[in-house]
Protein backbone atom coordinates (compact mmCIF):
# COMPACT_ATOMS: atom_id res chain seq x y z
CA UNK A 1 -21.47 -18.84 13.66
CA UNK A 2 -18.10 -18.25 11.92
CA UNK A 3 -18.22 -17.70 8.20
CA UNK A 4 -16.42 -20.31 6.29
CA UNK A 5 -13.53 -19.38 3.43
CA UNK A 6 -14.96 -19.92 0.31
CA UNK A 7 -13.80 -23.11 -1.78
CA UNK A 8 -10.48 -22.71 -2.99
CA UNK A 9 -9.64 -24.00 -6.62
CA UNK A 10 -7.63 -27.68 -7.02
CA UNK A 11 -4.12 -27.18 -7.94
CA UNK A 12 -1.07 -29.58 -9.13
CA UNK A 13 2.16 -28.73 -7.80
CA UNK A 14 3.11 -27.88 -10.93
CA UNK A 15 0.18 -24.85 -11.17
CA UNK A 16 1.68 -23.67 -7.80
CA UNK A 17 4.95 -23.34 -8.46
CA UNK A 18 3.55 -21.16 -11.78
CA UNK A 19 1.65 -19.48 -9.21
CA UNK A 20 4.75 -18.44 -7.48
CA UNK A 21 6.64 -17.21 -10.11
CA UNK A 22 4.03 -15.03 -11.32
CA UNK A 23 3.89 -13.85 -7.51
CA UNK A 24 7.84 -13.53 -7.83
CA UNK A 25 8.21 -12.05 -11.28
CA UNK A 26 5.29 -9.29 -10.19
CA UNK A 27 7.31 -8.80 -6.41
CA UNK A 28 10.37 -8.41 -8.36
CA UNK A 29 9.05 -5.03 -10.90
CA UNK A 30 6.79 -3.93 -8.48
CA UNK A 31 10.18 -3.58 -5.76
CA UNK A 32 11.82 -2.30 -8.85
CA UNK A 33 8.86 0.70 -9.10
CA UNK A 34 9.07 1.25 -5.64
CA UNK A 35 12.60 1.34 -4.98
CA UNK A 36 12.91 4.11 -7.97
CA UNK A 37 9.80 6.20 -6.14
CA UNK A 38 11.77 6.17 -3.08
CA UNK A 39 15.12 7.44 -5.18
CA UNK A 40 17.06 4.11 -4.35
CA UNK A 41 18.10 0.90 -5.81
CA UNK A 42 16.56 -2.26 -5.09
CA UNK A 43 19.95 -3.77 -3.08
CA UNK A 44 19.73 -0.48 -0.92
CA UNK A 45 15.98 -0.92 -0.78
CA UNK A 46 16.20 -4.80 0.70
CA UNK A 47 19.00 -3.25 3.05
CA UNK A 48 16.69 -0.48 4.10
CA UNK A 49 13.67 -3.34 4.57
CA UNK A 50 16.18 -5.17 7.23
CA UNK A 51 16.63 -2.32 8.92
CA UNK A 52 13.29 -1.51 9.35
CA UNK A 53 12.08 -5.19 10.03
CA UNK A 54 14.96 -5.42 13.14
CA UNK A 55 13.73 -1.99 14.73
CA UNK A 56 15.30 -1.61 18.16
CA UNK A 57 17.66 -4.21 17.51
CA UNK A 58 19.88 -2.46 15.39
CA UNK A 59 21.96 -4.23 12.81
CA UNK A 60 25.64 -4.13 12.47
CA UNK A 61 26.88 -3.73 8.64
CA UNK A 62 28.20 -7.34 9.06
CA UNK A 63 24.42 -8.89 9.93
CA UNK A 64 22.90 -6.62 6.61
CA UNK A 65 26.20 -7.88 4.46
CA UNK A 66 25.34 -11.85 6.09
CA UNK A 67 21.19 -11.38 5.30
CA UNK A 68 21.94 -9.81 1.84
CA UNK A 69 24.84 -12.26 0.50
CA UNK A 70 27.74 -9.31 0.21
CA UNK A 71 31.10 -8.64 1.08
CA UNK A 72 31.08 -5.90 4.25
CA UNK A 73 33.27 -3.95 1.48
CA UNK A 74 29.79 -3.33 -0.23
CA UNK A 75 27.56 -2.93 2.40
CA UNK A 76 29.70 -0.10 3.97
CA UNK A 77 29.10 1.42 -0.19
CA UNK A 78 24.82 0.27 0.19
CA UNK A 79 25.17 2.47 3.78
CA UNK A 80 26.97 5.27 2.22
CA UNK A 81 24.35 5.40 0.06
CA UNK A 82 21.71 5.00 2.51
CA UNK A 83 22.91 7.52 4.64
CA UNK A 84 23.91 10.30 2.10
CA UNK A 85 20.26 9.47 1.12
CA UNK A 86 18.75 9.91 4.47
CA UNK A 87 17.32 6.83 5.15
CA UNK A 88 19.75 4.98 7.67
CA UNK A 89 22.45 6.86 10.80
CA UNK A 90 25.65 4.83 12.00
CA UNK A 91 25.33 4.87 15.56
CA UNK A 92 28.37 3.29 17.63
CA UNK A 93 27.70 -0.15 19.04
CA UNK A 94 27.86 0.67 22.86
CA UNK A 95 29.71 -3.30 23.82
CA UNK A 96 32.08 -2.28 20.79
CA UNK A 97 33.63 0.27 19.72
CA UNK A 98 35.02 -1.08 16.52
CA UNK A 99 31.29 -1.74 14.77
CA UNK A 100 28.53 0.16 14.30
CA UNK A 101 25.16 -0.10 14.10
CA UNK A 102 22.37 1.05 11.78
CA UNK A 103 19.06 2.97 12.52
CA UNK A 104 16.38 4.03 10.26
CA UNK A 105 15.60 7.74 10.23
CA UNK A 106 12.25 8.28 11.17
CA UNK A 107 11.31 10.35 8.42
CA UNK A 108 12.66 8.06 5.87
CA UNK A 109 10.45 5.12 7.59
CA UNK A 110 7.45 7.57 6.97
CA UNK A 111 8.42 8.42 3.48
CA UNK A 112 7.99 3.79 2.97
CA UNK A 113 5.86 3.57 5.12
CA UNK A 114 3.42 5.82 3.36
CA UNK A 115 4.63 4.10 -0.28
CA UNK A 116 4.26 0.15 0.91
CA UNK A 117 0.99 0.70 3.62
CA UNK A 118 -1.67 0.73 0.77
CA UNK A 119 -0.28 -2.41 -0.55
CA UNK A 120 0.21 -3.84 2.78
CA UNK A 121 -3.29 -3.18 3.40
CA UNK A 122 -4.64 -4.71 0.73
CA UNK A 123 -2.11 -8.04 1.45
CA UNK A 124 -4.15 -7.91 4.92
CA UNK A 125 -7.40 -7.85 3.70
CA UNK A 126 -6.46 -11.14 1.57
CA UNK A 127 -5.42 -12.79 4.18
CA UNK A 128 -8.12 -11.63 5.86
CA UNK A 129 -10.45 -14.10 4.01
CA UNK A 130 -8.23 -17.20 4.93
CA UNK A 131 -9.25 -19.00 7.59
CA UNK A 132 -6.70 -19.21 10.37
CA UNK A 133 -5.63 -22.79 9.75
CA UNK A 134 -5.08 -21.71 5.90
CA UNK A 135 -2.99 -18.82 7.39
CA UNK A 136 -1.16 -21.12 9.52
CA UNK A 137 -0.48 -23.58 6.39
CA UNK A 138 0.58 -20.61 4.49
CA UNK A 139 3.13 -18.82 6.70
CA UNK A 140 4.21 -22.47 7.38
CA UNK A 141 4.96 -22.80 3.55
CA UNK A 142 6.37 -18.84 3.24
CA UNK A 143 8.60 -20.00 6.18
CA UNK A 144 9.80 -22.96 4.49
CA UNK A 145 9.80 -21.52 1.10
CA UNK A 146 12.49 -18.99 2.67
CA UNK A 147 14.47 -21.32 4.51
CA UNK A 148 14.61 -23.71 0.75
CA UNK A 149 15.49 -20.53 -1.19
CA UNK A 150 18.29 -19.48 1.20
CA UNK A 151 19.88 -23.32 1.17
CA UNK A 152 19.63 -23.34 -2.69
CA UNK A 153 21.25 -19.57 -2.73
CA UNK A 154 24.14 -20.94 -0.44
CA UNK A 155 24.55 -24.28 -2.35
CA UNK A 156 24.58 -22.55 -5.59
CA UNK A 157 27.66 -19.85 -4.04
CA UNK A 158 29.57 -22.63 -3.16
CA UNK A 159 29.30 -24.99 -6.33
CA UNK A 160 32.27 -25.55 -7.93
CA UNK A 161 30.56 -26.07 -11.44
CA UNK A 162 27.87 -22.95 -11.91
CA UNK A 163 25.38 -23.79 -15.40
């Protein structure tokens, strides 16, 4: 017989949405911490993290400055960075000549991997005790979460009036 999750506490919509921005406002000094342990900022950091989440498929420095909201003026300045640091190569894009693309250097991935993997396996255990429908409903609401935060991020970049 499977075990079943324990009860999880009521909550408004109201209590969630604190929820989240504690989740946020913790995410946001803890990538703050470990961007200075790995000697980078947290721009190059979220850079580096696309990078490493596209693996083989290498990005160009146009699909980092499209996923990261910059000009390609300061992307080619984050990969300057990146590479002087020894984190990311410029490899020529073999169907043309006139982009390149980005690879992590191996060592660098072991050098984050070894900072974020304790973390990562503590995220696992914690989703560990959801069941997998409540997994399902949560990377359902992640997923959605993203795709609302990246419409409100455009919208806001294109309004005429900003608060």
């Amino acid at each position: 017989m499977t075990a079943q999750p324990p009860p999880r506490p009521a909550a408004t919509p109201a209590e969630a949405i604190a929820a989240m921005d504690d989740l946020i406002a913790t995410h946001l000094l803890g990538q703050q911490e470990m961007a200075q342990r790995l000697g980078l900022n947290v721009t190059d950091l979220t850079c580096f993290a696309y990078v490493l989440q596209a693996g083989e498929n290498l990005l160009t420095a146009g699909d980092l400055a499209t996923r990261v909201h910059v000009t390609t003026g300061a992307v080619t300045g984050i990969l300057n960075r990146l590479e002087r640091a020894g984190y990311v190569t410029r490899r020529p894009d073999p169907q043309d000549r006139r982009r390149v693309r980005v690879a992590a250097v191996p060592d660098a991935v072991a050098r984050a991997y070894a900072l974020y993997q304790p973390y990562y396996d503590r995220l696992g255990a914690l989703f560990a005790d959801y069941s997998p429908e409540e997994r399902a409903v949560l990377t359902d609401w992640f997923t959605r979460a993203t795709t609302l935060a990246r419409a409100y991020r455009e919208e806001l970049r294109t309004d005429e009036n900003p608060a």
